[in-house]
PDB file of N, CA and C in Angstrom:
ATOM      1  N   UNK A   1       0.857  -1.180   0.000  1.00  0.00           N
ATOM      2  CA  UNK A   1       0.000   0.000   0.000  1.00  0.00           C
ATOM      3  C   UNK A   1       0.895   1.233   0.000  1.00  0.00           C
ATOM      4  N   UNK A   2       0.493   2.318  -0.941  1.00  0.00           N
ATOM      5  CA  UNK A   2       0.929   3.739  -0.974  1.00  0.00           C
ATOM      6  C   UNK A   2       0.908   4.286   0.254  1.00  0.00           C
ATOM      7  N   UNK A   3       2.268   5.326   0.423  1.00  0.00           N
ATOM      8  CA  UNK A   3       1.704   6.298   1.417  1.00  0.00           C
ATOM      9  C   UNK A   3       0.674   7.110   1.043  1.00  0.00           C
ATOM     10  N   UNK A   4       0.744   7.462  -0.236  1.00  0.00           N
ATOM     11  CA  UNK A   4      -0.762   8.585  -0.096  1.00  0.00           C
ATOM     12  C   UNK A   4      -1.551   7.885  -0.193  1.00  0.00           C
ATOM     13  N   UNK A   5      -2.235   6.494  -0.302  1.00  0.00           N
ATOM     14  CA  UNK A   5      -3.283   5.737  -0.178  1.00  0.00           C
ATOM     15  C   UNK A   5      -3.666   5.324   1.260  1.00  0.00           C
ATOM     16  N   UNK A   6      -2.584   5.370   2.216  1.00  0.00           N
ATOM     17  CA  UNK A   6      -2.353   5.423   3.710  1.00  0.00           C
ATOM     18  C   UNK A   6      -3.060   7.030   4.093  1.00  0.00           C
ATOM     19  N   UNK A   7      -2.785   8.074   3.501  1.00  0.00           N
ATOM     20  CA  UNK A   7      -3.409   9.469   4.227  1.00  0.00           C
ATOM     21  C   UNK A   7      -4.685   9.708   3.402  1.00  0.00           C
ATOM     22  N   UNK A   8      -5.366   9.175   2.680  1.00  0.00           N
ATOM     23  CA  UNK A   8      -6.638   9.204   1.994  1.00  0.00           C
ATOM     24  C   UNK A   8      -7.448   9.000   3.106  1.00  0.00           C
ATOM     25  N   UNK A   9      -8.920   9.674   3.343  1.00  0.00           N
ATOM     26  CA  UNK A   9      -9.828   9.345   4.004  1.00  0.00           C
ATOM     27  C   UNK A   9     -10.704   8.340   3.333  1.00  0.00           C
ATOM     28  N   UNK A  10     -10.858   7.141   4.093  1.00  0.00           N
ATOM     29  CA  UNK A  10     -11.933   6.137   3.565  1.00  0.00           C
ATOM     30  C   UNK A  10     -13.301   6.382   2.992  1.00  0.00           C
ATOM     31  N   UNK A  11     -13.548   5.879   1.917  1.00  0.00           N
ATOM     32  CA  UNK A  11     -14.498   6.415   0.765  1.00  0.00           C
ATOM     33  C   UNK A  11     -15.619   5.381   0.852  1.00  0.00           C
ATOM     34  N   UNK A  12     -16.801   5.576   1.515  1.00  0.00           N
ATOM     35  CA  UNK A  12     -17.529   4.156   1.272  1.00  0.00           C
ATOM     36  C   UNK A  12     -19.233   5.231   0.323  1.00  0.00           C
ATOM     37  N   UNK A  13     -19.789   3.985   0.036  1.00  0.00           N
ATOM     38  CA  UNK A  13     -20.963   4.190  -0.455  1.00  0.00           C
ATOM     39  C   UNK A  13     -22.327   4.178   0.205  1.00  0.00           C
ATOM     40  N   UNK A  14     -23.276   4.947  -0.589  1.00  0.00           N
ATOM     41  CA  UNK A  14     -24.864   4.958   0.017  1.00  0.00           C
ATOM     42  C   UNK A  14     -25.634   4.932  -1.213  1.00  0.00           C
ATOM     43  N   UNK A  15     -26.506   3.972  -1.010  1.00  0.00           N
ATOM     44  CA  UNK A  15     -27.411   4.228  -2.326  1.00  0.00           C
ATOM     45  C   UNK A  15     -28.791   4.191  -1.903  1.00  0.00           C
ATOM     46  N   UNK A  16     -29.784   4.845  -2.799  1.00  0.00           N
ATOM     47  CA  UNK A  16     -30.861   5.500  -2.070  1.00  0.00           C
ATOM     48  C   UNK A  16     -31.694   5.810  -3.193  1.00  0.00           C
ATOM     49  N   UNK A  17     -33.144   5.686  -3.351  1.00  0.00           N
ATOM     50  CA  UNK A  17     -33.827   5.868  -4.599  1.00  0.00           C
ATOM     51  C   UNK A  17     -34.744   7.275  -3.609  1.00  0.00           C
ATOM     52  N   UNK A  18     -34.576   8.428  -4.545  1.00  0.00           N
ATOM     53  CA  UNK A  18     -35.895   9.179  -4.237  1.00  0.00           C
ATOM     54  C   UNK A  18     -36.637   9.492  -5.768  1.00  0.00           C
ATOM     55  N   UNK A  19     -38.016  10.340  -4.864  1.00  0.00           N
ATOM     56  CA  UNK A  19     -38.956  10.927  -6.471  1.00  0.00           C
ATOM     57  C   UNK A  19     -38.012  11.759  -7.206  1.00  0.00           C
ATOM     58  N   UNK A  20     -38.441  12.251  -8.380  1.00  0.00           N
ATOM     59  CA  UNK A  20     -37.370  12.405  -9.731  1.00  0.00           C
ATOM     60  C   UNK A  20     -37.873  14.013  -8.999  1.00  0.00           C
ATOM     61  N   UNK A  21     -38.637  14.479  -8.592  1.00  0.00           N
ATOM     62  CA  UNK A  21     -39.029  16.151  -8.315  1.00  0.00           C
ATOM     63  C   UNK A  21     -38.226  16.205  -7.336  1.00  0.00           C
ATOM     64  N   UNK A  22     -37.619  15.476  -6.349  1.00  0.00           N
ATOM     65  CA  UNK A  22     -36.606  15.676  -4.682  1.00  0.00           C
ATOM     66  C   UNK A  22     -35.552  15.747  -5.870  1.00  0.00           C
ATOM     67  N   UNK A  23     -35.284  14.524  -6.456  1.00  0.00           N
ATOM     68  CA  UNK A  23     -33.975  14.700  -7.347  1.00  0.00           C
ATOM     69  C   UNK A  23     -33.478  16.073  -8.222  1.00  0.00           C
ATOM     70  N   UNK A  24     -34.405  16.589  -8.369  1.00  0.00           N
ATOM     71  CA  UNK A  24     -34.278  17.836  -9.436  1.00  0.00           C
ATOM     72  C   UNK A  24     -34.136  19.134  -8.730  1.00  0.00           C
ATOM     73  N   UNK A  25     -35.502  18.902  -7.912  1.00  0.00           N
ATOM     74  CA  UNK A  25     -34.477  20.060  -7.090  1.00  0.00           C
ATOM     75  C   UNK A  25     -33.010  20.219  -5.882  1.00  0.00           C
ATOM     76  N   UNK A  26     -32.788  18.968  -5.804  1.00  0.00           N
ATOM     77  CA  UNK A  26     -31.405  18.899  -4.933  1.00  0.00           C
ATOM     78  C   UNK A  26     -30.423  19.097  -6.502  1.00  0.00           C
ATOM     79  N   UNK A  27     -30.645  18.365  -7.291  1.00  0.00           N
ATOM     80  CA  UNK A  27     -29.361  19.147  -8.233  1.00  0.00           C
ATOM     81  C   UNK A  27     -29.310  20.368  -8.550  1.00  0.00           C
ATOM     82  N   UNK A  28     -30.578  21.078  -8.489  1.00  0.00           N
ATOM     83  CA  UNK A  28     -30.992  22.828  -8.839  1.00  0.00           C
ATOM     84  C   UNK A  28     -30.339  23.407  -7.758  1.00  0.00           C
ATOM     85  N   UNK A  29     -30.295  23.060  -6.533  1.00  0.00           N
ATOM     86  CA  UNK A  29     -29.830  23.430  -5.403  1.00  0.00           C
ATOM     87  C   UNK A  29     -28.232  23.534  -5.501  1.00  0.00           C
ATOM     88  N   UNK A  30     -27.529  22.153  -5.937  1.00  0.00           N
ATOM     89  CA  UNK A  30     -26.235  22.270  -5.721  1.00  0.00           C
ATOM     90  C   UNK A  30     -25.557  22.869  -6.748  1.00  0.00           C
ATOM     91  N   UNK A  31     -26.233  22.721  -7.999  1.00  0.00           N
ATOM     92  CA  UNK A  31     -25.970  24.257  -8.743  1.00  0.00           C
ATOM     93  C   UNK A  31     -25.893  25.458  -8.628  1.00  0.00           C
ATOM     94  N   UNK A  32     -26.774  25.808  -7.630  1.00  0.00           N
ATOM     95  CA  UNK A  32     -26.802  27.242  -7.169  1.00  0.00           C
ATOM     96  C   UNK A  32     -25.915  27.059  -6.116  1.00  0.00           C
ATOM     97  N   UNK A  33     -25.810  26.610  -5.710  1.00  0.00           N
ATOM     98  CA  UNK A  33     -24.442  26.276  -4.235  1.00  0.00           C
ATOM     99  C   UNK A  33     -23.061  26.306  -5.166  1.00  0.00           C
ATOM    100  N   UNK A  34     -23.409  25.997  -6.094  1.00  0.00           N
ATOM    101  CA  UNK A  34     -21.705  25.587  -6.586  1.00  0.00           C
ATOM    102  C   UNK A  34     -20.975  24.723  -6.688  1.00  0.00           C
ATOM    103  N   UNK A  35     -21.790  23.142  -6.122  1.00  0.00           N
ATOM    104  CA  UNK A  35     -20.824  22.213  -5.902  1.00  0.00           C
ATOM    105  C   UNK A  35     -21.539  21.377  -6.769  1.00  0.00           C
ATOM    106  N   UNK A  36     -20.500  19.950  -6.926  1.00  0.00           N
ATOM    107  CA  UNK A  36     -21.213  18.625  -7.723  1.00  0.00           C
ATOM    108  C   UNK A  36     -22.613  18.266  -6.805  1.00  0.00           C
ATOM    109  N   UNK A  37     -22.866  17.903  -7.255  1.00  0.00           N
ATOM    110  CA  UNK A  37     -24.089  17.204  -6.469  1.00  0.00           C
ATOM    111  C   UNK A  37     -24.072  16.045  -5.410  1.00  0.00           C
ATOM    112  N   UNK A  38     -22.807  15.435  -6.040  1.00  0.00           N
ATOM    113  CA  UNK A  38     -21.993  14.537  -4.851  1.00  0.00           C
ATOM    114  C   UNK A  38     -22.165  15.200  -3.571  1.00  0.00           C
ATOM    115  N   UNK A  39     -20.876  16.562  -4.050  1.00  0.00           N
ATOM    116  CA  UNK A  39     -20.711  17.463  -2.898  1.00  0.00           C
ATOM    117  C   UNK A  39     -21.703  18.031  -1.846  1.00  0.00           C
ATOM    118  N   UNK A  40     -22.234  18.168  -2.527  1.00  0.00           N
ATOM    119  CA  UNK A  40     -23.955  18.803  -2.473  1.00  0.00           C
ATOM    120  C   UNK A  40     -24.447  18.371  -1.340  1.00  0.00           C
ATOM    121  N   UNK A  41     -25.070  16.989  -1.475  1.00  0.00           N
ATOM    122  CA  UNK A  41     -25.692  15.681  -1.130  1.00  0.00           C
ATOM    123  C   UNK A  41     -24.660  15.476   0.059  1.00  0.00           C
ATOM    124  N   UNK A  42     -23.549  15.116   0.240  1.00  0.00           N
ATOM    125  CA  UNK A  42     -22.933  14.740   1.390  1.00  0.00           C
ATOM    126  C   UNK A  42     -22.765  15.801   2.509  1.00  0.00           C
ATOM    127  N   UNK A  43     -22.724  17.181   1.826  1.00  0.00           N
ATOM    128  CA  UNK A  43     -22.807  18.351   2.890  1.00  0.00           C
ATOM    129  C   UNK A  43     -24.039  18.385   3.583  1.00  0.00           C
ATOM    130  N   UNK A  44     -25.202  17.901   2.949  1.00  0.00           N
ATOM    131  CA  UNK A  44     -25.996  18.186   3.370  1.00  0.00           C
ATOM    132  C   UNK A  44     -26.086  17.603   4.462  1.00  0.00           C
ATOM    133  N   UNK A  45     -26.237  15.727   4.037  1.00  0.00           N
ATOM    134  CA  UNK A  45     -26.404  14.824   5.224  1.00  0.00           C
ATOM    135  C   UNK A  45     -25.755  14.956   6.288  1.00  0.00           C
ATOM    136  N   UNK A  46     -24.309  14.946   6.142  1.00  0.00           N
ATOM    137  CA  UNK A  46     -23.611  15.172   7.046  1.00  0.00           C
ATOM    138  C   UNK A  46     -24.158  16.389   8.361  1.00  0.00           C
ATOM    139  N   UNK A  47     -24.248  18.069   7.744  1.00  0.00           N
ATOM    140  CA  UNK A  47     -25.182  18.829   8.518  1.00  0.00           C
ATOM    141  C   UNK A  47     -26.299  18.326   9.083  1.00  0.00           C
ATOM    142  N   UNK A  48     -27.273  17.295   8.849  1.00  0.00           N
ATOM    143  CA  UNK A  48     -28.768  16.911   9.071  1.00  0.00           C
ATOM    144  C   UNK A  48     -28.483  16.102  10.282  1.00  0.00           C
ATOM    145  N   UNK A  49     -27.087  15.566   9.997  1.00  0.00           N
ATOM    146  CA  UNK A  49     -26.740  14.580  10.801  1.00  0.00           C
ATOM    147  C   UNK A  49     -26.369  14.553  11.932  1.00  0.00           C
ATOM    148  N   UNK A  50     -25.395  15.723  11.565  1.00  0.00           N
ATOM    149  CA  UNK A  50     -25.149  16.309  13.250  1.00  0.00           C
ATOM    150  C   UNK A  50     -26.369  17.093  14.195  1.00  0.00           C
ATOM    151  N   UNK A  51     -27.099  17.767  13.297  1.00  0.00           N
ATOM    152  CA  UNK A  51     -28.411  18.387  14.398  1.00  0.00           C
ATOM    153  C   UNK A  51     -28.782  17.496  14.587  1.00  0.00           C
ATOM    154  N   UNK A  52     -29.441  16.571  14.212  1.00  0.00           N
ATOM    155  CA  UNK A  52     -30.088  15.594  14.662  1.00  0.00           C
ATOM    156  C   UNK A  52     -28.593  15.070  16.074  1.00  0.00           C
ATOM    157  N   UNK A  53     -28.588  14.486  15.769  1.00  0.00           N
ATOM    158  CA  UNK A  53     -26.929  14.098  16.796  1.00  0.00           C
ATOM    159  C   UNK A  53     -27.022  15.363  18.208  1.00  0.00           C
ATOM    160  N   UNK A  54     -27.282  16.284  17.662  1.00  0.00           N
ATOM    161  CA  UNK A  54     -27.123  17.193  18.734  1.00  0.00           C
ATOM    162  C   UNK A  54     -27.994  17.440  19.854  1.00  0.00           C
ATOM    163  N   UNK A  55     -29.440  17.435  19.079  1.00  0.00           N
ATOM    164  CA  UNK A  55     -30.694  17.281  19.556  1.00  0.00           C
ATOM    165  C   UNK A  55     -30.567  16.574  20.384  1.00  0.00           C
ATOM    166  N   UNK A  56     -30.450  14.830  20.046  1.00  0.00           N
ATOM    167  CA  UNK A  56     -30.558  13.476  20.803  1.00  0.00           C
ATOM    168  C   UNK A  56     -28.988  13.572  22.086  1.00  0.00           C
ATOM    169  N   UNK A  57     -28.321  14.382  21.851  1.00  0.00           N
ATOM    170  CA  UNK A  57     -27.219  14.273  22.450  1.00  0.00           C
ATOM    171  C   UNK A  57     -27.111  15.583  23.762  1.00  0.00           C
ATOM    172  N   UNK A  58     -27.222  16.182  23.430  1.00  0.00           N
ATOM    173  CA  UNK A  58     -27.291  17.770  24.228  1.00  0.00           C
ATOM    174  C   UNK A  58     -28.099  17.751  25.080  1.00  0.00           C
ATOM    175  N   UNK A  59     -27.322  18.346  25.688  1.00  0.00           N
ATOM    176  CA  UNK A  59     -28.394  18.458  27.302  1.00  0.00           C
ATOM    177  C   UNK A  59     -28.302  20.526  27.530  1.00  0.00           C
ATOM    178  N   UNK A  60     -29.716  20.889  27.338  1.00  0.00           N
ATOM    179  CA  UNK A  60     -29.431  21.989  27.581  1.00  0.00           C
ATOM    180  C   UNK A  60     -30.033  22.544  28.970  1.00  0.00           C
ATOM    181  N   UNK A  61     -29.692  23.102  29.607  1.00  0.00           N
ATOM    182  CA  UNK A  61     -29.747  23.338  30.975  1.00  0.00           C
ATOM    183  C   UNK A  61     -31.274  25.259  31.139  1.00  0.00           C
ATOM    184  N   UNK A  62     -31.716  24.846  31.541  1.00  0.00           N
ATOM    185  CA  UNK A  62     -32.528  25.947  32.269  1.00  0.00           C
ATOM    186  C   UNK A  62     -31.220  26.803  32.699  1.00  0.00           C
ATOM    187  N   UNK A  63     -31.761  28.502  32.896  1.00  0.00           N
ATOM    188  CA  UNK A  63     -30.641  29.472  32.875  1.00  0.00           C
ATOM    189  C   UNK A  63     -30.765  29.103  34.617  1.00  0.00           C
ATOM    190  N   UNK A  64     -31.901  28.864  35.513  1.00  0.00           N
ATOM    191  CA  UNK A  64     -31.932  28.190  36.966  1.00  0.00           C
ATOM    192  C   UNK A  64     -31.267  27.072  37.398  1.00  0.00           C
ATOM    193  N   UNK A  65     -31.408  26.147  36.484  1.00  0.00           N
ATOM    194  CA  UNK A  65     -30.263  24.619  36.870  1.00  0.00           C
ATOM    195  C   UNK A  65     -28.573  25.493  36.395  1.00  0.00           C
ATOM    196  N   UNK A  66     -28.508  26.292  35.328  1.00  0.00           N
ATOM    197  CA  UNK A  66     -27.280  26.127  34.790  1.00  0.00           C
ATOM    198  C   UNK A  66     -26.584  27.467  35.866  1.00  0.00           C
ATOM    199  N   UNK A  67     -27.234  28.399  36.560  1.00  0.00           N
ATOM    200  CA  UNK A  67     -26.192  28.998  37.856  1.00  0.00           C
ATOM    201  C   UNK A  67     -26.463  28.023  38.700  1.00  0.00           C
ATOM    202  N   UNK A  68     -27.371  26.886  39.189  1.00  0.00           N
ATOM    203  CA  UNK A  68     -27.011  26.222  39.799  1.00  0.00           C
ATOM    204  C   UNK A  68     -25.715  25.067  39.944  1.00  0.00           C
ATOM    205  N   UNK A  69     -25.851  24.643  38.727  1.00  0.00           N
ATOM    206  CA  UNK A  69     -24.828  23.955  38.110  1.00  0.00           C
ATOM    207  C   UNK A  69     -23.114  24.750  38.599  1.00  0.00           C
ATOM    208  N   UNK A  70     -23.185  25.853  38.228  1.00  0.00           N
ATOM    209  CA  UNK A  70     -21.870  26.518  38.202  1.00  0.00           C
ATOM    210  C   UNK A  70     -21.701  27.167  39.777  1.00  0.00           C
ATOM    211  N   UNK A  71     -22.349  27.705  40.749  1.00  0.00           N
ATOM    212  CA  UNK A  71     -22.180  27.685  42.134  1.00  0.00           C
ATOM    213  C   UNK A  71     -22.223  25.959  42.507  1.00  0.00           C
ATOM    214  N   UNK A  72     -22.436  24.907  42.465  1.00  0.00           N
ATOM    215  CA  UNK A  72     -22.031  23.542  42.813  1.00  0.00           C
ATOM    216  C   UNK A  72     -20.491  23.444  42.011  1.00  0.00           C
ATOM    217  N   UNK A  73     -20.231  23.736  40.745  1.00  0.00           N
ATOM    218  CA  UNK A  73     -18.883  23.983  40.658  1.00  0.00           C
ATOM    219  C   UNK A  73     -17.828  24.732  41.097  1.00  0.00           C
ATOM    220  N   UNK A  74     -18.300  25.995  41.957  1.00  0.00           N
ATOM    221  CA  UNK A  74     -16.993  26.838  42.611  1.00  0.00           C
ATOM    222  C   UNK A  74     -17.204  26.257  43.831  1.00  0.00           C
ATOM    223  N   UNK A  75     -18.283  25.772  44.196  1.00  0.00           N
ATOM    224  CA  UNK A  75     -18.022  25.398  45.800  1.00  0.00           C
ATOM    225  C   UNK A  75     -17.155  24.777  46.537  1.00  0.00           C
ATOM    226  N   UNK A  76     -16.176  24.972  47.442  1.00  0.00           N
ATOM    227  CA  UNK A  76     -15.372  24.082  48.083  1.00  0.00           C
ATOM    228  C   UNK A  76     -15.581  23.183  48.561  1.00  0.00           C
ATOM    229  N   UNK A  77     -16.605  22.109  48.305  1.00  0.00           N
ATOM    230  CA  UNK A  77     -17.384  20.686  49.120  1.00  0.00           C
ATOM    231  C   UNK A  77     -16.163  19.964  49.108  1.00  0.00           C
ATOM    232  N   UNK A  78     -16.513  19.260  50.090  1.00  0.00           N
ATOM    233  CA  UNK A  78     -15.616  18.032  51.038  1.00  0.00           C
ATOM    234  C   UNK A  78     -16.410  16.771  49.981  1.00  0.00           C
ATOM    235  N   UNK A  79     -15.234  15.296  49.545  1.00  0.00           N
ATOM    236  CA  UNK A  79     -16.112  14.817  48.883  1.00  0.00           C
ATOM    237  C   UNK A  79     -16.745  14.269  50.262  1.00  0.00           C
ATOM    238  N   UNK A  80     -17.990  13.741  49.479  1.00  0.00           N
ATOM    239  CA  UNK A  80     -18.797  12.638  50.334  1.00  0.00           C
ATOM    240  C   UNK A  80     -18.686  11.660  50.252  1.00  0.00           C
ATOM    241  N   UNK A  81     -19.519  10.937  51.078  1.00  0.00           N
ATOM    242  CA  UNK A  81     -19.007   9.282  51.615  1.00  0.00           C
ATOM    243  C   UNK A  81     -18.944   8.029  50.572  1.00  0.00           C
ATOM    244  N   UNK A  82     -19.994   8.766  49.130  1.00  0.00           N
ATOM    245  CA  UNK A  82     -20.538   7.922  48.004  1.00  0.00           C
ATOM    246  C   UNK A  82     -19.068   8.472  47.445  1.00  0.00           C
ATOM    247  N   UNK A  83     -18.537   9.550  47.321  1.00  0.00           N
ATOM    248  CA  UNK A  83     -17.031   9.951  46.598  1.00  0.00           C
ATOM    249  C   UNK A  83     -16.411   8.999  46.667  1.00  0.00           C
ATOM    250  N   UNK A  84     -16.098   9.167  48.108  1.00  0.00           N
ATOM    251  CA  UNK A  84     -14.689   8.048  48.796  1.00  0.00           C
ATOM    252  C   UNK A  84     -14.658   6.378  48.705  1.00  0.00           C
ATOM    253  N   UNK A  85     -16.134   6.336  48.930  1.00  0.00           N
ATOM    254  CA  UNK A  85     -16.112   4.811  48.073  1.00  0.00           C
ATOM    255  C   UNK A  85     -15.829   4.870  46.840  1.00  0.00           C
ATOM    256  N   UNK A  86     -16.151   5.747  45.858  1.00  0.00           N
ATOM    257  CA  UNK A  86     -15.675   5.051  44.043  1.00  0.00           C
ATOM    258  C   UNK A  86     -14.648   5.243  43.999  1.00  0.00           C
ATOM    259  N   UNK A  87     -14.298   6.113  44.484  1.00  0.00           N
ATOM    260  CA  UNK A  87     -12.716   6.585  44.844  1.00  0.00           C
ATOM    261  C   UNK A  87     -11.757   5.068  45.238  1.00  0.00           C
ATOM    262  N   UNK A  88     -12.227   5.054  45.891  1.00  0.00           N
ATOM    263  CA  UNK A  88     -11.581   3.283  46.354  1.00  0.00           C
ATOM    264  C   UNK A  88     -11.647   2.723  45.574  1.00  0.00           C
ATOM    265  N   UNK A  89     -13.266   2.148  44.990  1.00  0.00           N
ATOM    266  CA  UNK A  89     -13.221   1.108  44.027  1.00  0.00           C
ATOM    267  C   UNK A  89     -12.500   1.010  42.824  1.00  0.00           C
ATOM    268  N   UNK A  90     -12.450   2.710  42.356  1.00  0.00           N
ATOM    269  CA  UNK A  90     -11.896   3.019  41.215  1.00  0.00           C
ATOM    270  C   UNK A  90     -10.082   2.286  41.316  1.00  0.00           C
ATOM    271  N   UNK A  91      -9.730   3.106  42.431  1.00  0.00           N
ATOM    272  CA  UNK A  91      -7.786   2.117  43.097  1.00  0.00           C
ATOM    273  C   UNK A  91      -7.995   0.799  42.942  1.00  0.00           C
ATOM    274  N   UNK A  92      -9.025   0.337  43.280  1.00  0.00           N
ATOM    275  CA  UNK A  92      -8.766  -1.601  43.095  1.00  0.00           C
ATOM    276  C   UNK A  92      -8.768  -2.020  41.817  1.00  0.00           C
ATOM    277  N   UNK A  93     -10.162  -1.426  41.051  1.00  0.00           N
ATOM    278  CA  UNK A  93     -10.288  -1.973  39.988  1.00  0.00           C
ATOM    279  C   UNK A  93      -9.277  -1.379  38.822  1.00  0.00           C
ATOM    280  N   UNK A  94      -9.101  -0.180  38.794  1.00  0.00           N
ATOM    281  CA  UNK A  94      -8.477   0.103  37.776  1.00  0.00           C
ATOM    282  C   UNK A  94      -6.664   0.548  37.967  1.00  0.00           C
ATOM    283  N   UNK A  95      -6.277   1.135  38.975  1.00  0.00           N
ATOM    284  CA  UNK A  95      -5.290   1.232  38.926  1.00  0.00           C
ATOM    285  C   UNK A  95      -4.521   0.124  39.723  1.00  0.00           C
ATOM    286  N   UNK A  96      -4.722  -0.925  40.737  1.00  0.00           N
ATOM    287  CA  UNK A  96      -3.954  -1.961  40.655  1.00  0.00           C
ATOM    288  C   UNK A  96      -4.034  -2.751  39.780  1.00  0.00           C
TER     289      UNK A  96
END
């Protein structure tokens, strides 16, 4: 194997039937965008992909939980007793 076949990003496929009117206007689209339609088409998903991703993933906080959140972070707390146990368990299991 090549080195530049070694720094290539892996190229795989998707195939997908839509109506010929979705089809026409996503190529009208990536025409006016400027790109192949390849290009087009993968920018898109990719974007769709991550909101979606973000949605299902993100946790957004009330502006009430989120100063709560951040006064529980400056606070100087002592850990607690549930701390000091994982704390332990964590030394047995993982670092011996």
């Amino acid at each position: 194997m090549s080195v530049g076949t070694l720094s290539k990003t892996k190229i795989d496929r998707m195939h997908f039937r839509l109506p010929k009117a979705v089809k026409d206007r996503v190529e009208k689209a990536a025409l006016a965008s400027g790109q192949t339609l390849t290009d087009f088409a993968v920018s898109v998903l990719a974007s769709s992909a991550d909101r979606v991703l973000e949605q299902q993933y993100a946790t957004t906080l009330s502006d009430r939980d989120r100063d709560r959140l951040l006064r529980l972070l400056d606070a100087d707390a002592k850990p607690g007793k549930a701390l000091k146990q994982a704390q332990k368990m964590h030394k047995k299991l993982i670092i011996e």
